[in-house]
PDB file of N, CA and C in Angstrom:
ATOM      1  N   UNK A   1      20.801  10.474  13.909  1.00  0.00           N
ATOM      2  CA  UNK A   1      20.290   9.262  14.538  1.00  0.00           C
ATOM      3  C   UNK A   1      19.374   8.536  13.558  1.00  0.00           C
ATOM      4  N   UNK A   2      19.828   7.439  12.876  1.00  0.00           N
ATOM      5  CA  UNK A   2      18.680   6.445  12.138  1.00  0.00           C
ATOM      6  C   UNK A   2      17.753   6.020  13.409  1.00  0.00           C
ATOM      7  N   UNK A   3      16.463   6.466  12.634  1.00  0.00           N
ATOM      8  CA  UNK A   3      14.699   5.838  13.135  1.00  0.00           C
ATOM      9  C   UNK A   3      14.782   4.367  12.285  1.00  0.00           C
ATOM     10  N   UNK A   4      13.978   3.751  12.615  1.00  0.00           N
ATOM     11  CA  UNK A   4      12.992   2.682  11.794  1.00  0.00           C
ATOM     12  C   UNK A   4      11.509   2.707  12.134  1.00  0.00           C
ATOM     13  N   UNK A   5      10.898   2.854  11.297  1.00  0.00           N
ATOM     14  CA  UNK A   5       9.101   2.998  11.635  1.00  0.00           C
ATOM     15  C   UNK A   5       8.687   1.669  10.845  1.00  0.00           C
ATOM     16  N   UNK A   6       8.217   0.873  11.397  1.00  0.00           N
ATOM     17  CA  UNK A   6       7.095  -0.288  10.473  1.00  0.00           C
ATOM     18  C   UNK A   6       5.831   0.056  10.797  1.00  0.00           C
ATOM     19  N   UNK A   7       5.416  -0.372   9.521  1.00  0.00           N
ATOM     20  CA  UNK A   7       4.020  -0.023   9.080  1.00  0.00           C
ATOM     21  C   UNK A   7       3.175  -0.958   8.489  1.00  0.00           C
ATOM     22  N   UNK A   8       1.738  -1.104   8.251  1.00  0.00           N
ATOM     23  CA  UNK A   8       1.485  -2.453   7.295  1.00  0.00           C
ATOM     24  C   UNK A   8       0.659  -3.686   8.277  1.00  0.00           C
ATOM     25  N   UNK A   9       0.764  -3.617   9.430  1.00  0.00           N
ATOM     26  CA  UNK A   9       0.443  -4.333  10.561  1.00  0.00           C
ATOM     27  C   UNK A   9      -1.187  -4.649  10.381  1.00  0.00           C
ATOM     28  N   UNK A  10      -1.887  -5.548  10.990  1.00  0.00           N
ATOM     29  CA  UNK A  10      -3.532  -5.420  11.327  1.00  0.00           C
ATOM     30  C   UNK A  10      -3.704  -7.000  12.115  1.00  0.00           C
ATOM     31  N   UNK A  11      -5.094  -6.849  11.233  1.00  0.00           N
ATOM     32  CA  UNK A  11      -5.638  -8.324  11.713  1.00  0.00           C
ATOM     33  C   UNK A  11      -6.430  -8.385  10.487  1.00  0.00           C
ATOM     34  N   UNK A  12      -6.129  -9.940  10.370  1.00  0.00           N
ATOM     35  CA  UNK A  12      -6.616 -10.572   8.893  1.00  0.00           C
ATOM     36  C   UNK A  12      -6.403 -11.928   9.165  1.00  0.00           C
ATOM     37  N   UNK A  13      -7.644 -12.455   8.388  1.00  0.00           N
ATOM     38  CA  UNK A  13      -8.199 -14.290   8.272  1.00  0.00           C
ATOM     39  C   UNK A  13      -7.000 -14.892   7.774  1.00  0.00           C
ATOM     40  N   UNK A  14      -7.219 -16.497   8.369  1.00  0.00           N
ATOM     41  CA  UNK A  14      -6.551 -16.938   7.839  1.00  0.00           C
ATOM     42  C   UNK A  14      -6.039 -17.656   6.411  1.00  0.00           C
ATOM     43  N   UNK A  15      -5.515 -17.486   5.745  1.00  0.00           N
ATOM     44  CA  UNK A  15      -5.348 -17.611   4.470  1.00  0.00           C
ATOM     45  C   UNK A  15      -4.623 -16.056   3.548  1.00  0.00           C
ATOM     46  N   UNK A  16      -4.840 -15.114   4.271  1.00  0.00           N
ATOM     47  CA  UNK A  16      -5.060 -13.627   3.893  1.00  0.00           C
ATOM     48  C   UNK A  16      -3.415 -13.403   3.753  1.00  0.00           C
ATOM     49  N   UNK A  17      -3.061 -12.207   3.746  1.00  0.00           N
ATOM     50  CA  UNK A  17      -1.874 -11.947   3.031  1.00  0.00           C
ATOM     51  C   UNK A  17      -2.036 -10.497   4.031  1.00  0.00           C
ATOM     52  N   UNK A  18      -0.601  -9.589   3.801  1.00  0.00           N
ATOM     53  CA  UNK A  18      -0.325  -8.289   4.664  1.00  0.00           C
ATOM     54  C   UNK A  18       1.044  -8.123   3.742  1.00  0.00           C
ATOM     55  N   UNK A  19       1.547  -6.503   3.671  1.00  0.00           N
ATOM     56  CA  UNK A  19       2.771  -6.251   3.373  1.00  0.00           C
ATOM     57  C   UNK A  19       3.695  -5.494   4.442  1.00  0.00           C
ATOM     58  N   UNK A  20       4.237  -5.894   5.376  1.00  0.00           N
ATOM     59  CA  UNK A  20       4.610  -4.556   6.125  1.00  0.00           C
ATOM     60  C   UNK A  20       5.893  -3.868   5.756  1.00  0.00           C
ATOM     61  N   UNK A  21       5.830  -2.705   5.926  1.00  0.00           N
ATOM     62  CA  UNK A  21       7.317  -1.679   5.426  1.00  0.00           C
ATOM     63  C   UNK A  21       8.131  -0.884   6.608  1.00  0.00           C
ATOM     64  N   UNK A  22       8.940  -1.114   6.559  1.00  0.00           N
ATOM     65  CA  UNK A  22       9.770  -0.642   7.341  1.00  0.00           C
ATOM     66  C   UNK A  22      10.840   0.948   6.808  1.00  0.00           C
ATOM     67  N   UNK A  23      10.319   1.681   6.847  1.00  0.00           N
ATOM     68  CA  UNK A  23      11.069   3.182   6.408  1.00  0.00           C
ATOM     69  C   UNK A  23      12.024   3.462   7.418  1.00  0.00           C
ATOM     70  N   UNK A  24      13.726   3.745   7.124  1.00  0.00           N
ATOM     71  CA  UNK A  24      14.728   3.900   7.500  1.00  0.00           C
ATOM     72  C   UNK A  24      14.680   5.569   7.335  1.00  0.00           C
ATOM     73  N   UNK A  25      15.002   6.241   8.316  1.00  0.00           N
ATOM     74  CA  UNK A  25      15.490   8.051   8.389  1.00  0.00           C
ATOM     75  C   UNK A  25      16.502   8.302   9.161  1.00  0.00           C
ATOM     76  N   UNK A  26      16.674   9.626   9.062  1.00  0.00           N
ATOM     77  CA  UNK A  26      17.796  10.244   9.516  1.00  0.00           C
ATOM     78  C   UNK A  26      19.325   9.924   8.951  1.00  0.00           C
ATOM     79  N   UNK A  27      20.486   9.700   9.603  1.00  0.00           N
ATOM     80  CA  UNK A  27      21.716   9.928   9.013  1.00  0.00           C
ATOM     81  C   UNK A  27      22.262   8.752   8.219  1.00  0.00           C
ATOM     82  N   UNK A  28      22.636   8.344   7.173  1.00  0.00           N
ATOM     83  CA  UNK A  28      22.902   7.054   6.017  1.00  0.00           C
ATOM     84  C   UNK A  28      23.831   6.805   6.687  1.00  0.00           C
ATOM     85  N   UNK A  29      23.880   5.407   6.116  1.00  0.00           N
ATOM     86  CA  UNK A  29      25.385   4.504   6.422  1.00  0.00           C
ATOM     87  C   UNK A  29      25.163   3.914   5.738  1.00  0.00           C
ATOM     88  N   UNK A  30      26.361   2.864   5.765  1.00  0.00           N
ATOM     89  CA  UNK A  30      26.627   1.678   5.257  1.00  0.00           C
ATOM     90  C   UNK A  30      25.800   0.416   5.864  1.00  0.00           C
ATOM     91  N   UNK A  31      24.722  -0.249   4.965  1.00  0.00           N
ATOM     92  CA  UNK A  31      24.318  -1.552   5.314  1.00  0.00           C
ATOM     93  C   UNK A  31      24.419  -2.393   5.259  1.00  0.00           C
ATOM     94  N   UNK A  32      24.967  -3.315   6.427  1.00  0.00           N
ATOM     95  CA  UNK A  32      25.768  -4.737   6.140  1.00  0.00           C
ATOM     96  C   UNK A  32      24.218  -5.817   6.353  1.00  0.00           C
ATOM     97  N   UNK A  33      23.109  -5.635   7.327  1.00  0.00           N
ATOM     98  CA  UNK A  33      22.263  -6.460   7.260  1.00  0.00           C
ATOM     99  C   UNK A  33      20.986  -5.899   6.819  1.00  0.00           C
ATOM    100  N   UNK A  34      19.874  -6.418   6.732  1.00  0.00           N
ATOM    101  CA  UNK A  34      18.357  -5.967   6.924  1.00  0.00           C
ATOM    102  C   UNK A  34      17.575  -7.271   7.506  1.00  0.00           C
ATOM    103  N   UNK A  35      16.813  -7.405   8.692  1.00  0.00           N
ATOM    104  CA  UNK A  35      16.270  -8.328   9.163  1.00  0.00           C
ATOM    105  C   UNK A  35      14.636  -8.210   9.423  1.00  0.00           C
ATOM    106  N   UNK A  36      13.994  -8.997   9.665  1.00  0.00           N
ATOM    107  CA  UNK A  36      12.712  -8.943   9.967  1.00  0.00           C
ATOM    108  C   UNK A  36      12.614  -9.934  11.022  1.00  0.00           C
ATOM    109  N   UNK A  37      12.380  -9.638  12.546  1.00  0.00           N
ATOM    110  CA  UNK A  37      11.893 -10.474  13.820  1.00  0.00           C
ATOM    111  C   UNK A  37      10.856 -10.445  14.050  1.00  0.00           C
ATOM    112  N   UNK A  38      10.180 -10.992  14.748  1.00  0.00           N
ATOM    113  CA  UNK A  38       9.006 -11.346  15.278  1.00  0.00           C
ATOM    114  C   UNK A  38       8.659 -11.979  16.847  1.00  0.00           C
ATOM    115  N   UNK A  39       7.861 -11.443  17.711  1.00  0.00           N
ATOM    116  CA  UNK A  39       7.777 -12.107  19.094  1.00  0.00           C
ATOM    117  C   UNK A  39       6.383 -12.371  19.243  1.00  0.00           C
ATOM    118  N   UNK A  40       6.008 -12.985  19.638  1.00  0.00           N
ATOM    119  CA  UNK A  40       4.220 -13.579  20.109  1.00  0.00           C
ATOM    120  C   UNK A  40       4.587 -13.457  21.810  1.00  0.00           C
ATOM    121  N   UNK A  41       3.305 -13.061  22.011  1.00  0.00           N
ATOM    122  CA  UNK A  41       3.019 -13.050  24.125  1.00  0.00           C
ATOM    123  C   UNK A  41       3.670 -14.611  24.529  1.00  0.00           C
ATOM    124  N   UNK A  42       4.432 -14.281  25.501  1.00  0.00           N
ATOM    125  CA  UNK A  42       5.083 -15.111  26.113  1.00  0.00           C
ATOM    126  C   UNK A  42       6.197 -15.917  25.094  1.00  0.00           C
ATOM    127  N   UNK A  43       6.144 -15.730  24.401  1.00  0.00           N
ATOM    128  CA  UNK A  43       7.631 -16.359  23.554  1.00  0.00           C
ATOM    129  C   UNK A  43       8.753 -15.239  23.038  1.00  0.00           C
ATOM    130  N   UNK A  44      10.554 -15.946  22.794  1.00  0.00           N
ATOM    131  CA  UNK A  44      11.294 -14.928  23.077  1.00  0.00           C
ATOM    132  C   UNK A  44      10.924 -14.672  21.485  1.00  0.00           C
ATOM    133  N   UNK A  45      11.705 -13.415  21.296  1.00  0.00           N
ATOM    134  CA  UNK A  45      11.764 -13.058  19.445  1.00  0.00           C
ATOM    135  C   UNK A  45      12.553 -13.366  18.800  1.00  0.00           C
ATOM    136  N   UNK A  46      12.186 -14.081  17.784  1.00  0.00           N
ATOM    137  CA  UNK A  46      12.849 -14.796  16.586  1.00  0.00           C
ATOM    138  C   UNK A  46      13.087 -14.328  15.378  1.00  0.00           C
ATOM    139  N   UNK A  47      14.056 -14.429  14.537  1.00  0.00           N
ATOM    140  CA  UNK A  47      14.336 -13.969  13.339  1.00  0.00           C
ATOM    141  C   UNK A  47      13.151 -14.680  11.945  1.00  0.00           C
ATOM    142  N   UNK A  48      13.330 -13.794  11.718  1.00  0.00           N
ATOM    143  CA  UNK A  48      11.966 -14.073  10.263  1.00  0.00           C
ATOM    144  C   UNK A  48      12.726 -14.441   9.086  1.00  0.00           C
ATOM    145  N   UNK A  49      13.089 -13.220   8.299  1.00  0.00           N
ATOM    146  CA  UNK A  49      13.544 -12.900   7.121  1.00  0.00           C
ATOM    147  C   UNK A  49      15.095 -12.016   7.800  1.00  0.00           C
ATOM    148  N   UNK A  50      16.348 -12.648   6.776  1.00  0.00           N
ATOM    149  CA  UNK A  50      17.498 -12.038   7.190  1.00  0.00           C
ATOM    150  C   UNK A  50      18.329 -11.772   5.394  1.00  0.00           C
ATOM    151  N   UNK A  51      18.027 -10.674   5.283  1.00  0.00           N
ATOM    152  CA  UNK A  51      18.975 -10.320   4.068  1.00  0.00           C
ATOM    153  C   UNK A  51      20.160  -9.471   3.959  1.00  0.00           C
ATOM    154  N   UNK A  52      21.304  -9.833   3.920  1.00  0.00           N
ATOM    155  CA  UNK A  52      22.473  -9.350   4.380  1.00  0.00           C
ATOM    156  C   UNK A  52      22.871  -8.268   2.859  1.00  0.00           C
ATOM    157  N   UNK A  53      23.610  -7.467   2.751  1.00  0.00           N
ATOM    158  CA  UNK A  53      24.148  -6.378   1.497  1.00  0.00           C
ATOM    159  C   UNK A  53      24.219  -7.682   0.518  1.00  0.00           C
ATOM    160  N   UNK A  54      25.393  -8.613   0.678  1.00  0.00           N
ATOM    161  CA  UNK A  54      26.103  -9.184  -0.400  1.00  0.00           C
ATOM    162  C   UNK A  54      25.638 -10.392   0.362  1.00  0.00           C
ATOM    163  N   UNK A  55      25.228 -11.846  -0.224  1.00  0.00           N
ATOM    164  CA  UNK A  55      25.157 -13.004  -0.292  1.00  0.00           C
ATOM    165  C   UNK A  55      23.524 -13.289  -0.010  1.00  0.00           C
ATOM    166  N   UNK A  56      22.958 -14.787   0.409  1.00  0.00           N
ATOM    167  CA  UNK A  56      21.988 -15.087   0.110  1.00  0.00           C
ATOM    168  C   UNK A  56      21.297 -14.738   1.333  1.00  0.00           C
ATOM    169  N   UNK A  57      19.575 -14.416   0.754  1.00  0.00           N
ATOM    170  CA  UNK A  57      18.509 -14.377   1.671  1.00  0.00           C
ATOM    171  C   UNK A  57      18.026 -15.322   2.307  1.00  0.00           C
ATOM    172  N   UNK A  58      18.032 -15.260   3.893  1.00  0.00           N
ATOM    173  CA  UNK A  58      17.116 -16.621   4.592  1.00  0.00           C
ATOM    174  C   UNK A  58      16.261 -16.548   4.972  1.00  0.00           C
ATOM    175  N   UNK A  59      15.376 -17.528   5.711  1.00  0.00           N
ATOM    176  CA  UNK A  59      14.346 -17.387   5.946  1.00  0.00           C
ATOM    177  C   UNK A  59      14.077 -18.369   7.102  1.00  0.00           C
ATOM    178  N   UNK A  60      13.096 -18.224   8.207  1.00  0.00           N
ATOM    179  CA  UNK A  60      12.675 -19.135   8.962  1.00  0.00           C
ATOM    180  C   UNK A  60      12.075 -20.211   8.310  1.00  0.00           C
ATOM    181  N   UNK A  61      12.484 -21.386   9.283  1.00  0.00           N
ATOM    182  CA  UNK A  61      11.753 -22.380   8.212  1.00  0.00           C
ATOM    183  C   UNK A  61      10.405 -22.207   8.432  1.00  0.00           C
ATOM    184  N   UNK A  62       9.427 -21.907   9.711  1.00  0.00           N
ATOM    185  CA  UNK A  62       8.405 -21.650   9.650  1.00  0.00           C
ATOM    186  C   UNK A  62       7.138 -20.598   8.991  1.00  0.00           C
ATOM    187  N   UNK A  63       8.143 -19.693   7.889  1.00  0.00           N
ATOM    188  CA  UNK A  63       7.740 -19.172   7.043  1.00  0.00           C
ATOM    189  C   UNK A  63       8.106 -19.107   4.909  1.00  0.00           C
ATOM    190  N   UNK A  64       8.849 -20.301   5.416  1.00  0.00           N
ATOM    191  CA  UNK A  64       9.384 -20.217   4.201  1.00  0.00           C
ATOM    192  C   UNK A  64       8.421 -20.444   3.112  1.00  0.00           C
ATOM    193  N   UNK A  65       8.600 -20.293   2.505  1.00  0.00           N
ATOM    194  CA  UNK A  65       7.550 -20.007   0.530  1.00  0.00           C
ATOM    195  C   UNK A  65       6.676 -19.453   0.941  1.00  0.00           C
ATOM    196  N   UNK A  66       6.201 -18.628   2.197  1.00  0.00           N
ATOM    197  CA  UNK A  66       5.012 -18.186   2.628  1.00  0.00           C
ATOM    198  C   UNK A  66       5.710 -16.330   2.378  1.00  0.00           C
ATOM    199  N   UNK A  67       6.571 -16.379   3.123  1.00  0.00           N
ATOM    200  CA  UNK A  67       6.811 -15.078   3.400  1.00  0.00           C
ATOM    201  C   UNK A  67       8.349 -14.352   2.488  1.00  0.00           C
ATOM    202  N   UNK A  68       8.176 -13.074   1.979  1.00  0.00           N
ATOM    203  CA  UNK A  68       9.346 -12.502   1.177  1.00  0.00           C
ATOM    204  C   UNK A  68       9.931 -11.288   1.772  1.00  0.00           C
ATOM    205  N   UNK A  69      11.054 -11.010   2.013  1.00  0.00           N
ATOM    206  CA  UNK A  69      11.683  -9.728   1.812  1.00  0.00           C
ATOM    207  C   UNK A  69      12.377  -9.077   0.681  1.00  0.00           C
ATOM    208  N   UNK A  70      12.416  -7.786   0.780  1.00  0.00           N
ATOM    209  CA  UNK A  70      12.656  -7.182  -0.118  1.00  0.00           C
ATOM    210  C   UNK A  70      13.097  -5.793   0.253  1.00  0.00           C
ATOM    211  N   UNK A  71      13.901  -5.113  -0.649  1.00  0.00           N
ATOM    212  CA  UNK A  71      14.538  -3.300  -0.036  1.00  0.00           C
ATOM    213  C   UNK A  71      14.037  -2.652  -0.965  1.00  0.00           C
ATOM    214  N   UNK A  72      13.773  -1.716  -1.094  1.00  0.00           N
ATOM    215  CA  UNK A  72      13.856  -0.447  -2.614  1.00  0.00           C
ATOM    216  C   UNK A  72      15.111   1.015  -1.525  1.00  0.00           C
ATOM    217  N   UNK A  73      16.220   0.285  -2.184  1.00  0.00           N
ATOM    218  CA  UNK A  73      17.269   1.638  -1.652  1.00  0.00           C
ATOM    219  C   UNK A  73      17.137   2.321  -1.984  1.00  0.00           C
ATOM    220  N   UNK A  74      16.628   3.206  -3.581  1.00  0.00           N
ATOM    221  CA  UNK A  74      16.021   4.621  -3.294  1.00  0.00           C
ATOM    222  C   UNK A  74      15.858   5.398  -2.676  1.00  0.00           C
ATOM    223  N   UNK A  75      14.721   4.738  -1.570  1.00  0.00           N
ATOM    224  CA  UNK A  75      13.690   5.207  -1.078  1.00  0.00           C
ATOM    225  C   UNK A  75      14.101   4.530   0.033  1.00  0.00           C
ATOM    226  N   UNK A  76      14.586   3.978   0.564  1.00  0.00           N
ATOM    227  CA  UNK A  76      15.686   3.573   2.005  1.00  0.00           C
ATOM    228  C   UNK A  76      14.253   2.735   2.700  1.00  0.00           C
ATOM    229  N   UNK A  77      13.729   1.687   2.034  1.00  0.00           N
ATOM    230  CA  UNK A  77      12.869   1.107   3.119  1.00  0.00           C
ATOM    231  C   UNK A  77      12.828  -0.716   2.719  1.00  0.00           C
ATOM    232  N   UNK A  78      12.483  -1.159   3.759  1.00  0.00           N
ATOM    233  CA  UNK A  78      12.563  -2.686   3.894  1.00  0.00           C
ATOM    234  C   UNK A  78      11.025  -3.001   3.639  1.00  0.00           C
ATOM    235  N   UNK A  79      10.663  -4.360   3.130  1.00  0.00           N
ATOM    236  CA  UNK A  79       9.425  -4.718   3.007  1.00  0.00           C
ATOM    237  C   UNK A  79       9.352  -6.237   3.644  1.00  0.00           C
ATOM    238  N   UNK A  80       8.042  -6.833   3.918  1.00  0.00           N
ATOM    239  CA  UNK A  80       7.936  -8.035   4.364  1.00  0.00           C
ATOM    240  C   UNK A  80       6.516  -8.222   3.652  1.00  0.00           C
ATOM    241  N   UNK A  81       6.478  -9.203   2.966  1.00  0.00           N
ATOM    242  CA  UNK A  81       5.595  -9.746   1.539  1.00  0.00           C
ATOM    243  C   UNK A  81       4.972 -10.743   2.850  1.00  0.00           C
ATOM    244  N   UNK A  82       3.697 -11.175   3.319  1.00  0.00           N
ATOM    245  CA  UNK A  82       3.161 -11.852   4.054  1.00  0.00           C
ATOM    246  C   UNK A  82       2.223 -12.597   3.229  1.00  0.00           C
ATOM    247  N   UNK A  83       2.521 -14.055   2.794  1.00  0.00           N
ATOM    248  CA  UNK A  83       0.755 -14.567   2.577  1.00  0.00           C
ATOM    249  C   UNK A  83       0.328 -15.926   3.170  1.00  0.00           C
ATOM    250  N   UNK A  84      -0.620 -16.357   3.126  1.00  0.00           N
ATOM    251  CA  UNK A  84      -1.275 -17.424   3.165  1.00  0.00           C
ATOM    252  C   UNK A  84      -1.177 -17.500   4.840  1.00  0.00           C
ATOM    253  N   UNK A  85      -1.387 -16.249   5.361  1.00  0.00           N
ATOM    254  CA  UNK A  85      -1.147 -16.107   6.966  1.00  0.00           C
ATOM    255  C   UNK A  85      -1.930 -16.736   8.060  1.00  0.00           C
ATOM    256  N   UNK A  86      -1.134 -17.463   8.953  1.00  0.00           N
ATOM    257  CA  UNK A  86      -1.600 -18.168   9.732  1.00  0.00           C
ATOM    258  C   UNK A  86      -1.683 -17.927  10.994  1.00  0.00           C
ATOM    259  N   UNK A  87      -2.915 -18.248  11.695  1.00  0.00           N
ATOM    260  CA  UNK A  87      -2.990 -17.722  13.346  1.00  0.00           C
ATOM    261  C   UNK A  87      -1.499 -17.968  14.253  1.00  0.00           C
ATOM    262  N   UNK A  88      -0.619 -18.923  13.982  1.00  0.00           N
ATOM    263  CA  UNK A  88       0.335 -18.622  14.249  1.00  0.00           C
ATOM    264  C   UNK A  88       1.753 -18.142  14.070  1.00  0.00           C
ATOM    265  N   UNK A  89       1.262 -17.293  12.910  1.00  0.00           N
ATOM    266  CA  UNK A  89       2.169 -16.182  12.494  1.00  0.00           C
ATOM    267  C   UNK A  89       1.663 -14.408  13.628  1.00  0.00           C
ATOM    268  N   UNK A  90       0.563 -14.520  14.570  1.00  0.00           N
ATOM    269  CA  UNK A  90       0.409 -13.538  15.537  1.00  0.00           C
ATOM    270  C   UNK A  90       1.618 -13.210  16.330  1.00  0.00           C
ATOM    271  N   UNK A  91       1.627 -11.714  15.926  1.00  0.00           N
ATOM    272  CA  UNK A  91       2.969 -11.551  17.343  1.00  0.00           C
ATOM    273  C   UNK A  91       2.834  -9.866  16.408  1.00  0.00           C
ATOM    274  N   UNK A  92       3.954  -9.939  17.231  1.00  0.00           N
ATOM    275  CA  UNK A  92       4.449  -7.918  17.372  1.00  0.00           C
ATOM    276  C   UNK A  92       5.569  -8.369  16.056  1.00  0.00           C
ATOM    277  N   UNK A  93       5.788  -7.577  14.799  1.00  0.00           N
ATOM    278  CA  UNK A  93       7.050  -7.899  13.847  1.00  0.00           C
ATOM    279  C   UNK A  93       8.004  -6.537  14.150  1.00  0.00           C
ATOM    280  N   UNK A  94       9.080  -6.849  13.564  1.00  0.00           N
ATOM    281  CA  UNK A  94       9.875  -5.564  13.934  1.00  0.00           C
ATOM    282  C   UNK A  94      11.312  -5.947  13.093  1.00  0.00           C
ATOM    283  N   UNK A  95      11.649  -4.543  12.500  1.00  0.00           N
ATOM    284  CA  UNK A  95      12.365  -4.764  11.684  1.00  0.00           C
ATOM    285  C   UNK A  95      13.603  -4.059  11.971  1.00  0.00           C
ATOM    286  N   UNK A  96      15.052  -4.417  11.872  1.00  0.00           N
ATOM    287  CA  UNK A  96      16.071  -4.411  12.319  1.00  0.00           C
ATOM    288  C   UNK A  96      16.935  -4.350  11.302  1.00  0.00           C
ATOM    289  N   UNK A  97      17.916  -3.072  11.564  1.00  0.00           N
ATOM    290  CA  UNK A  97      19.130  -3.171  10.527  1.00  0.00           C
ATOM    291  C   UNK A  97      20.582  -2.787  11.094  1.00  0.00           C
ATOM    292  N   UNK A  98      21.730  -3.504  10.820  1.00  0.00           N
ATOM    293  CA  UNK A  98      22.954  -3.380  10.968  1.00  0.00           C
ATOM    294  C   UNK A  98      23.939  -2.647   9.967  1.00  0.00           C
ATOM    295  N   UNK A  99      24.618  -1.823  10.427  1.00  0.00           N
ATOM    296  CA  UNK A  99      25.190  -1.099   9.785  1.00  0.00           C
ATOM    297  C   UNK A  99      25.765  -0.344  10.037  1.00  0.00           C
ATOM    298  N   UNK A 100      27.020   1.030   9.375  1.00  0.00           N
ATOM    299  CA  UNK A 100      27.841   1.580   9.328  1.00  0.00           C
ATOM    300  C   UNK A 100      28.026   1.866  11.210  1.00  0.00           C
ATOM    301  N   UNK A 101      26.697   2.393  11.320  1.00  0.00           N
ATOM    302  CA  UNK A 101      26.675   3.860  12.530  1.00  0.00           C
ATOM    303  C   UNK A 101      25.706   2.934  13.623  1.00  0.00           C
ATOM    304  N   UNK A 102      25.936   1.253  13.519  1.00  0.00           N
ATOM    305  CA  UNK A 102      25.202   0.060  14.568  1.00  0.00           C
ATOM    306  C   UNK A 102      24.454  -0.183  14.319  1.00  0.00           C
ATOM    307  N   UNK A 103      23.486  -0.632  15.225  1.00  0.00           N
ATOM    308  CA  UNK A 103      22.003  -1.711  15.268  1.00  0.00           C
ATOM    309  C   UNK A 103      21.351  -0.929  15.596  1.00  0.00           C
ATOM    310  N   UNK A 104      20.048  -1.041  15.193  1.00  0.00           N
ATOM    311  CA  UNK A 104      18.547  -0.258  15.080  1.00  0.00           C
ATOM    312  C   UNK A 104      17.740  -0.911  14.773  1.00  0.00           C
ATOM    313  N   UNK A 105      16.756  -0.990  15.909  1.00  0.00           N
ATOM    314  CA  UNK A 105      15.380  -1.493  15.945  1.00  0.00           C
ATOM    315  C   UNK A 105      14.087  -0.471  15.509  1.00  0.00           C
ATOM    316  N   UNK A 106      13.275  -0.778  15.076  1.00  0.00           N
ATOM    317  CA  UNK A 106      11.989  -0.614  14.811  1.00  0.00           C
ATOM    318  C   UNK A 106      10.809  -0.500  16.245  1.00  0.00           C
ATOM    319  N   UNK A 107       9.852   0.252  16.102  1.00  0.00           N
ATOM    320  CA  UNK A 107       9.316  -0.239  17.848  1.00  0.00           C
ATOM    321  C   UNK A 107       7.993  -1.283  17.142  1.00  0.00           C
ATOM    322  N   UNK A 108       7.558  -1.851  15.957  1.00  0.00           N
ATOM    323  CA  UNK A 108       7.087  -2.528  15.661  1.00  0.00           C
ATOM    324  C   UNK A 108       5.508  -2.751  15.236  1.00  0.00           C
ATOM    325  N   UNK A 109       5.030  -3.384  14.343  1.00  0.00           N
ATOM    326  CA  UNK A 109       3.712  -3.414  13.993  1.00  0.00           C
ATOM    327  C   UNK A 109       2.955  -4.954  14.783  1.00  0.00           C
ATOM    328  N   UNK A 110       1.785  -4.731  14.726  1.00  0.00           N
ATOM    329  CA  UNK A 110       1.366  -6.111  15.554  1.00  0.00           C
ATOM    330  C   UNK A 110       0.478  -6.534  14.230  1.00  0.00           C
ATOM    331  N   UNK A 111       0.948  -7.896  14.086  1.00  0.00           N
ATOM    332  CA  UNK A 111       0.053  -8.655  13.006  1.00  0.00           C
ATOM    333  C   UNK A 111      -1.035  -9.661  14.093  1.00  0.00           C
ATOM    334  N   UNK A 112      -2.094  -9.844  13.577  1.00  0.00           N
ATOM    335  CA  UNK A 112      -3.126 -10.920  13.944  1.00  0.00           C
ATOM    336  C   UNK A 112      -3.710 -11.301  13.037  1.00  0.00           C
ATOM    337  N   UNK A 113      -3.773 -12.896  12.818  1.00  0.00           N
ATOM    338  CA  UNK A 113      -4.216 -13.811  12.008  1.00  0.00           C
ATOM    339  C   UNK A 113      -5.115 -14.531  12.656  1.00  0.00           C
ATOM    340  N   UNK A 114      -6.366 -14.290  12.660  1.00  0.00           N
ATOM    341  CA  UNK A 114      -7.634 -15.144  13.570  1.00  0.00           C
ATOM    342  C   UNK A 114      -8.758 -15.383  12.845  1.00  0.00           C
ATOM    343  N   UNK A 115      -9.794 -16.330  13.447  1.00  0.00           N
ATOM    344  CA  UNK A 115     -10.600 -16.229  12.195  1.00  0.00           C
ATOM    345  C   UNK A 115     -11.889 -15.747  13.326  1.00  0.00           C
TER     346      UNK A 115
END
């Protein structure tokens, strides 16, 4: 059974920066996506960062040049590069991957950006 654990989460000013990581375990497959979502209280959850095996990385427009993803397959884990973070970048993040053996969620880190 693939886990996903994210990690990296807090609360930090605005302007401030965060990295969160997402560590993949248990049985390998084949990865066709890697995603990063995000939900805030009372709104549904939205896609962040979407980097698929083969072709280009996207991004919300509401984070774009702000925010990066990144993998180290090695070591089987996803990253989310956070800066110049804004109170309304608050919500629960959670990181999601598609692949060989299905979909798998993360149960998620909570970011807060307040001053």
């Amino acid at each position: 059974q693939v886990q996903l654990v994210e990690s990296g989460g807090g609360l930090v000013l605005p302007g401030e920066s965060l990295r969160l990581s997402c560590a993949a375990s248990g049985s390998t497959d084949s990865i066709y996506v890697w995603e990063w979502y995000r939900q805030a209280p009372g709104k549904q959850r939205e896609l962040v960062a979407h980097m698929p095996s083969t072709g280009l990385t996207t991004y919300a427009d509401s984070v774009k040049g702000r925010f990066t993803i990144s993998r180290d397959n090695a070591i089987n884990k996803l990253y989310l590069e956070m800066n110049n973070l804004k109170p309304e970048d608050t919500a629960t993040h959670y990181c999601f991957k598609a692949g060989s053996r299905g979909t798998f969620w993360g149960q998620g880190t909570q970011v807060t950006v307040s001053s």
